[in-house]
Protein backbone atom coordinates (compact mmCIF):
# COMPACT_ATOMS: atom_id res chain seq x y z
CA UNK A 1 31.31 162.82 104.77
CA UNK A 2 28.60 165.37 104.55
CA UNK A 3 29.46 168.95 104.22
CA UNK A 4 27.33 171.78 104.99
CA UNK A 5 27.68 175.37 103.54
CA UNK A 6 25.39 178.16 104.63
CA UNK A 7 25.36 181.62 103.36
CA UNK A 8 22.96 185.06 103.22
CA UNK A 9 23.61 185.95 106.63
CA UNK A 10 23.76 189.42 107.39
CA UNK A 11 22.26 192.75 109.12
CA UNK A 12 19.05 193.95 108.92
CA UNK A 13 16.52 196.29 110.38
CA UNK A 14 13.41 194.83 112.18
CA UNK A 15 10.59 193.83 109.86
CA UNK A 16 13.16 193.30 107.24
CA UNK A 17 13.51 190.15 105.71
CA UNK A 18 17.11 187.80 104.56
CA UNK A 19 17.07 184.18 102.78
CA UNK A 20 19.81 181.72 104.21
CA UNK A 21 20.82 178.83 101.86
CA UNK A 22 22.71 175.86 103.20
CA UNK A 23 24.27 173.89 100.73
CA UNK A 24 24.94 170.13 100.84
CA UNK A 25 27.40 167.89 99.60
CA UNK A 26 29.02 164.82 99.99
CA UNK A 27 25.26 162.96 100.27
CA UNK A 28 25.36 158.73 99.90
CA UNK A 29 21.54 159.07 98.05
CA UNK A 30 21.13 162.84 98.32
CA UNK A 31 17.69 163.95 99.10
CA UNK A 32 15.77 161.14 98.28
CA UNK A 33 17.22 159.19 101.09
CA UNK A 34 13.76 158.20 103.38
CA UNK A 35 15.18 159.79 106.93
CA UNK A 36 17.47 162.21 105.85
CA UNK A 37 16.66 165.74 107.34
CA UNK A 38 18.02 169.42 106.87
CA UNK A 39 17.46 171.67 109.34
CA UNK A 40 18.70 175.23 110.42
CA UNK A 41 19.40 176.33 114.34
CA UNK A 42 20.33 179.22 116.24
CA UNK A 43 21.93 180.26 118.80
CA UNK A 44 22.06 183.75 120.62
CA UNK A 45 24.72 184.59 123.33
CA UNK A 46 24.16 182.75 126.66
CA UNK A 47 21.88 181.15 124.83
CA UNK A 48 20.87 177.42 124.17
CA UNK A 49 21.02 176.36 120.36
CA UNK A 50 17.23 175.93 119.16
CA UNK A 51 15.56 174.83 115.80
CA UNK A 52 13.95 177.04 114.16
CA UNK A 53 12.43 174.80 110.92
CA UNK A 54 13.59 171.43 109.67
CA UNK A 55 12.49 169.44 106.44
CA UNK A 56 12.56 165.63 105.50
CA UNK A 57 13.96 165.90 102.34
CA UNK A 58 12.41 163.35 100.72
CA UNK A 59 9.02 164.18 101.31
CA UNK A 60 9.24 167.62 102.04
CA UNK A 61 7.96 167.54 105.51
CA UNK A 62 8.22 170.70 107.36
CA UNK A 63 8.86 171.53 111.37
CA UNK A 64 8.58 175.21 113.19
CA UNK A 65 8.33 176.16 116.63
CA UNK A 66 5.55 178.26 117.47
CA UNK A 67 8.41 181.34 117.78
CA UNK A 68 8.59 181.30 113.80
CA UNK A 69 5.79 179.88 112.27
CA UNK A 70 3.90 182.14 109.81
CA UNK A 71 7.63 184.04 109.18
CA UNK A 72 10.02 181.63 108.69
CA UNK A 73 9.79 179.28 105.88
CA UNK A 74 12.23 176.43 104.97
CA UNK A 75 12.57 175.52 101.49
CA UNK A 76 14.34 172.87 99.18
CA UNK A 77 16.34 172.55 95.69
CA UNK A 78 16.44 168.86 94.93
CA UNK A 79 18.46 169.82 91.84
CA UNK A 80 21.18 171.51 94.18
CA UNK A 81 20.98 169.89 97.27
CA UNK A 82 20.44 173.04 98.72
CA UNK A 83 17.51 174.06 101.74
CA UNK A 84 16.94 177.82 101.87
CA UNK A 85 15.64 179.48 104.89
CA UNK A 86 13.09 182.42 103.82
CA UNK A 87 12.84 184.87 107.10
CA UNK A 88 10.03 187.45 107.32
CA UNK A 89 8.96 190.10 109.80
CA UNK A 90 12.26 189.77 111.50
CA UNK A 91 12.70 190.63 115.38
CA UNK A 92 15.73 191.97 117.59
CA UNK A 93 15.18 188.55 119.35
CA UNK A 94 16.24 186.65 116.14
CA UNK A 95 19.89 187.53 116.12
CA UNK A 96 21.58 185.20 116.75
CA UNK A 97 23.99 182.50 114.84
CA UNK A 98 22.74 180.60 112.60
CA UNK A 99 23.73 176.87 111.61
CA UNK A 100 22.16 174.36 109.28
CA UNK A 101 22.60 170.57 110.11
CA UNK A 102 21.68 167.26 108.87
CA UNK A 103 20.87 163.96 110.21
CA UNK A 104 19.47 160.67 109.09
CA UNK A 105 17.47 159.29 111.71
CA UNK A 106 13.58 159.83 112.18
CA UNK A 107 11.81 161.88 114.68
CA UNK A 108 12.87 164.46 116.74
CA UNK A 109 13.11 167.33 113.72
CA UNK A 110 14.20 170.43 115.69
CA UNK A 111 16.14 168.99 118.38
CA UNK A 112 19.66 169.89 117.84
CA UNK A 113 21.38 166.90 119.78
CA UNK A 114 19.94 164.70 117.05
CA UNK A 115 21.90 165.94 114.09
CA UNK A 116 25.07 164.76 113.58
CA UNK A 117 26.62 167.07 111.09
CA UNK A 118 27.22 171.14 111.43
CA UNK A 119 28.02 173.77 109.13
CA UNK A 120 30.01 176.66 110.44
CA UNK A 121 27.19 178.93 110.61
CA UNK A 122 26.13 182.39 109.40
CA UNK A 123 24.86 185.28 111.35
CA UNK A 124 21.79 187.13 111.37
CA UNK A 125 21.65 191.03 113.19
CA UNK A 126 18.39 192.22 113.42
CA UNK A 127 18.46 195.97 114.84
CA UNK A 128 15.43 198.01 116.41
């Protein structure tokens, strides 16, 4: 059974920046496995849940929307099975909750109905 742990969540003023790490265990073949994928979601209040990066771990593949590309930037440590989310330049508009999931099926990198396993999530507060 996969487990997911995030962490780094927190407040912070716009333009600041926080790292979120997301911690796997419980992996059958870890990161090298061909279509396994990490990726971390949000979701505001009243709001749908959205990707906001993904990687293929194995090949180190990486997925933004056009909302967070050039700010966000997902990362990997093969060594601790553990994908970091680097966030830049942050806006009021990111707060939100923030979840990292896996999946192992192909395609479809930021669409959250495709993952089938949730951590409990972390949030982010970004204030004006």
């Amino acid at each position: 059974q996969v487990q997911l742990v995030e962490s780094g969540g927190g407040s912070v003023q716009a333009g600041g920046s926080l790292r979120l790490s997301c911690a796997a265990s419980g992996l059958a073949s870890g990161f090298t496995d061909s279509t396994f994928y990490l990726g971390w979601f949000r979701q505001a209040p009243g709001k749908e849940r959205e990707g906001v990066a993904a990687i293929r771990t194995s090949s180190g593949s990486k997925y933004y929307p056009d909302s967070v590309k050039g700010r966000f930037t997902i990362s990997q440590d093969n060594a601790q099975n553990t994908v970091y989310l680097q966030m830049n330049s942050l806006k009021p508009e990111d707060t939100a909750m923030y979840y990292c999931a896996a999946k192992s099926t192909l395609l479809f990198a930021l669409t959250p109905s495709q993952y089938n396993y949730w951590g409990q999530g972390t949030q982010v507060t970004v204030s004006s």
